[in-house]
C-alpha atoms as a PDB file:
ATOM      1  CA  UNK A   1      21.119 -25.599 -80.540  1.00  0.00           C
ATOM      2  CA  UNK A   2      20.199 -28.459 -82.508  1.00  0.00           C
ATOM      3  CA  UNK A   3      18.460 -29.879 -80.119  1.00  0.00           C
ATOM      4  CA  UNK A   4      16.128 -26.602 -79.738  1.00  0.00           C
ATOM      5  CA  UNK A   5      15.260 -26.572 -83.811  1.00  0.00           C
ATOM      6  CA  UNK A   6      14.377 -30.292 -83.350  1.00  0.00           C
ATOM      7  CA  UNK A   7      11.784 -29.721 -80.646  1.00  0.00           C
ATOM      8  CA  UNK A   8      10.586 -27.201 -82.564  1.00  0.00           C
ATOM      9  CA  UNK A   9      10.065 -28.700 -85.635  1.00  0.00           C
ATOM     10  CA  UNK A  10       8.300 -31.179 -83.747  1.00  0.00           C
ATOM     11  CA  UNK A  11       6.089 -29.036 -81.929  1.00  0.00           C
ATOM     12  CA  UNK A  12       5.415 -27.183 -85.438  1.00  0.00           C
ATOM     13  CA  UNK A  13       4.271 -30.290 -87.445  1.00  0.00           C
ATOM     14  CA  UNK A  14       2.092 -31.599 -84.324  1.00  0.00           C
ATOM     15  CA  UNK A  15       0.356 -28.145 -84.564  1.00  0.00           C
ATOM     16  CA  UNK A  16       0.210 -28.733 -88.393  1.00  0.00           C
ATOM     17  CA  UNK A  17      -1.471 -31.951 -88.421  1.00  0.00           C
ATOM     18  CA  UNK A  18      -3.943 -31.455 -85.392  1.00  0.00           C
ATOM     19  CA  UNK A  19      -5.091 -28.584 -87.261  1.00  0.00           C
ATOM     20  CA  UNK A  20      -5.225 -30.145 -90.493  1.00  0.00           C
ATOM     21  CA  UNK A  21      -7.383 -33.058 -88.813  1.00  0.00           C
ATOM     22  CA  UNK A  22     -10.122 -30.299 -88.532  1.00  0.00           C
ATOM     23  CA  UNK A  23     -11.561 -30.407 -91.366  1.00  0.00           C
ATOM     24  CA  UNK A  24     -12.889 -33.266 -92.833  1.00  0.00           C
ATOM     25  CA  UNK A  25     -12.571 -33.623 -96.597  1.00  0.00           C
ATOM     26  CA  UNK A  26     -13.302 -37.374 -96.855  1.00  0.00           C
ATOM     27  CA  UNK A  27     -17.396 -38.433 -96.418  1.00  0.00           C
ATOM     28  CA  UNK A  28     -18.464 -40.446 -93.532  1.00  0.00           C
ATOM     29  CA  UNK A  29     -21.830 -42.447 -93.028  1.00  0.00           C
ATOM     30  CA  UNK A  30     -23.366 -41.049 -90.043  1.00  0.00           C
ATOM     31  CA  UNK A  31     -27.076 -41.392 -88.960  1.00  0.00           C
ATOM     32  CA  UNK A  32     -28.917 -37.574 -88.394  1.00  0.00           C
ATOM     33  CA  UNK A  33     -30.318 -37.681 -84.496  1.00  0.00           C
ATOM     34  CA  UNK A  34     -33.028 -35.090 -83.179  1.00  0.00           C
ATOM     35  CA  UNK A  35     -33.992 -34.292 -80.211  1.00  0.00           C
ATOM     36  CA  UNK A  36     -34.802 -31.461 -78.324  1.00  0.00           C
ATOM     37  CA  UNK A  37     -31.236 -29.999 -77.842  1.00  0.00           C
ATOM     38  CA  UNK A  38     -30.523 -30.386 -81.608  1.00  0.00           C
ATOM     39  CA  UNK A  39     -29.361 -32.195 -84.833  1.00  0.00           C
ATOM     40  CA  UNK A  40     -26.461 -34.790 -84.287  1.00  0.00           C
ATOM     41  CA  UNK A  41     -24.447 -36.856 -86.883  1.00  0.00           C
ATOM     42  CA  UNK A  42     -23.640 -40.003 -85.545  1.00  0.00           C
ATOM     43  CA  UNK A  43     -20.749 -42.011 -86.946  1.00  0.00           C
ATOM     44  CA  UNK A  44     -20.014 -45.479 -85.655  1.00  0.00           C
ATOM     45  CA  UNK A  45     -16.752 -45.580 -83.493  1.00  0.00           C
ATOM     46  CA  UNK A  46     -16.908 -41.370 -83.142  1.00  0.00           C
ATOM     47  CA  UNK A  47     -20.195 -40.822 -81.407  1.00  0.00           C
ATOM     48  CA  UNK A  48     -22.479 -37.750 -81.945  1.00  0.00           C
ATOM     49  CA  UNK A  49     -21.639 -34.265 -83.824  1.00  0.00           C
ATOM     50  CA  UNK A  50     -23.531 -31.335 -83.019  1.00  0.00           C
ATOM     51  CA  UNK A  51     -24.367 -29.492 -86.387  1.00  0.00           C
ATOM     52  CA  UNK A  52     -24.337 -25.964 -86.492  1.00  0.00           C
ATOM     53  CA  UNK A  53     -25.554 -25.479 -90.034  1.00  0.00           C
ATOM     54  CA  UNK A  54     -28.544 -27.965 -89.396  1.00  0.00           C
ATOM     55  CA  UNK A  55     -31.070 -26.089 -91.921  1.00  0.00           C
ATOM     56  CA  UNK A  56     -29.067 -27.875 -95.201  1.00  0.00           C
ATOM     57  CA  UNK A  57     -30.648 -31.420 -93.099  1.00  0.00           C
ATOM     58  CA  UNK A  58     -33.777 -30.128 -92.258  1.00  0.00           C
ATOM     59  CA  UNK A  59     -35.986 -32.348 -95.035  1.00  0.00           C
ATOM     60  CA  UNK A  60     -34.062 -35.641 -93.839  1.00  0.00           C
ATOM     61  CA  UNK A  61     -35.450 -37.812 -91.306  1.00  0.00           C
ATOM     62  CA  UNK A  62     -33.921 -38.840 -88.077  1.00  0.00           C
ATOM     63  CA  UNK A  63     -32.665 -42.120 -87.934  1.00  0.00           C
ATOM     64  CA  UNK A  64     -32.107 -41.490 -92.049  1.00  0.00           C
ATOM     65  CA  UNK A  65     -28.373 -42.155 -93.324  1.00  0.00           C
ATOM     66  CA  UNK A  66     -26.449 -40.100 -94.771  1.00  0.00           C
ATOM     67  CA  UNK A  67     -22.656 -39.364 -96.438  1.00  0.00           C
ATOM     68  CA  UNK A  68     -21.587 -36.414 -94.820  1.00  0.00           C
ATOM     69  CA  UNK A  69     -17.954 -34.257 -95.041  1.00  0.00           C
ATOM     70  CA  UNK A  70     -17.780 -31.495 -92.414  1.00  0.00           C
ATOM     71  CA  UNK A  71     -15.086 -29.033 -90.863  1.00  0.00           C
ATOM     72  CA  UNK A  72     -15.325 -28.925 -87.351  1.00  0.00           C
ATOM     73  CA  UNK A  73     -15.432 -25.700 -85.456  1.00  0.00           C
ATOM     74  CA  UNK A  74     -15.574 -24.358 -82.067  1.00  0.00           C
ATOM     75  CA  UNK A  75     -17.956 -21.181 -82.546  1.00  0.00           C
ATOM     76  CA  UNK A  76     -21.921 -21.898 -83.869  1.00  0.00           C
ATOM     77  CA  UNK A  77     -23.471 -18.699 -84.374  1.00  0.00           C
ATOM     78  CA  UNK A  78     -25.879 -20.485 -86.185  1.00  0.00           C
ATOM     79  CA  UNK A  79     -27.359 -21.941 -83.141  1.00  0.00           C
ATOM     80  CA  UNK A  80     -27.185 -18.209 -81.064  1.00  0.00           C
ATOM     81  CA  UNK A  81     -30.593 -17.183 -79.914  1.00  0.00           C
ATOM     82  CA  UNK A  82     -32.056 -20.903 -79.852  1.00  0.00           C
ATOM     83  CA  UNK A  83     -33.972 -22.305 -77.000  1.00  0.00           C
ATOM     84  CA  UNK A  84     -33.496 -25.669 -76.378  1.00  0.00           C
ATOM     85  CA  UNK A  85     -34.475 -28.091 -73.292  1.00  0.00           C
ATOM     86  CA  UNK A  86     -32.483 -28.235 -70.211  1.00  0.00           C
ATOM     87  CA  UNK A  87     -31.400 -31.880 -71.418  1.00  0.00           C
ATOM     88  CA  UNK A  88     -28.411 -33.484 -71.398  1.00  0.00           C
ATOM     89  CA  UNK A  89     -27.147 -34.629 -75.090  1.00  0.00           C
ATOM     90  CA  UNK A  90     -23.405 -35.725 -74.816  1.00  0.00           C
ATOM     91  CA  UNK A  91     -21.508 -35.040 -78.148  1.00  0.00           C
ATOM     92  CA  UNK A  92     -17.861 -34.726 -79.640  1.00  0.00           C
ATOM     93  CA  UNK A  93     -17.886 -31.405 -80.797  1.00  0.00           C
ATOM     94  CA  UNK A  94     -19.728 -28.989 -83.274  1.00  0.00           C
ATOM     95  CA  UNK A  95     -19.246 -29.797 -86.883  1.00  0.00           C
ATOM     96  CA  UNK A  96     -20.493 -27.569 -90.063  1.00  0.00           C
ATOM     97  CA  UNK A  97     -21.483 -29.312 -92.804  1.00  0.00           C
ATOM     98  CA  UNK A  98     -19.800 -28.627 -96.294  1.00  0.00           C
ATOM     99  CA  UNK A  99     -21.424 -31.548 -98.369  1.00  0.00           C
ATOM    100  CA  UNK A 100     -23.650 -34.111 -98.150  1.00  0.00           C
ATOM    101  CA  UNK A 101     -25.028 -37.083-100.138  1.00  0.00           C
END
């Protein structure tokens, strides 16, 4: 029995903290790169974000840096309806932007 509640407690806080590591409250530096399958935030060590929300970028240059906090997310509704090339742009995940300096 104890045995069962200490598995599960486990299992509980893993599910806690891998959530919890979704969004990002801290700012990283990340460079913004274009191309013709979207707007990526790179951050050294990571690799490249896709960003759903890539209008709140859309005066900043590629290349340009930035200090950027973001909440991950799995659905982009943002980017529904958009054509983009057929090419191949390998990236982490999707990311929404919440703040940036």
């Amino acid at each position: 029995m104890n045995i069962k509640n200490l598995i599960l407690g486990s299992v509980t806080l893993s599910a806690f903290f891998s959530c919890s590591s979704l969004v990002k409250n801290e700012a990283e530096t990340g460079n913004i790169v274009r191309d013709c399958t979207g707007t990526y935030i790179r951050i050294a060590g990571k690799g490249d974000f896709l960003v759903c929300n890539d209008k709140l970028i859309k005066d900043k240059k590629d290349g340009e840096k930035l200090n950027v906090s973001y909440e991950m997310t799995k659905d982009c509704s943002e980017r529904d309806g958009i054509v983009t090339c057929m090419m191949y742009h390998e990236h982490k995940g999707l990311i929404r932007i919440t703040s940036f300096k």
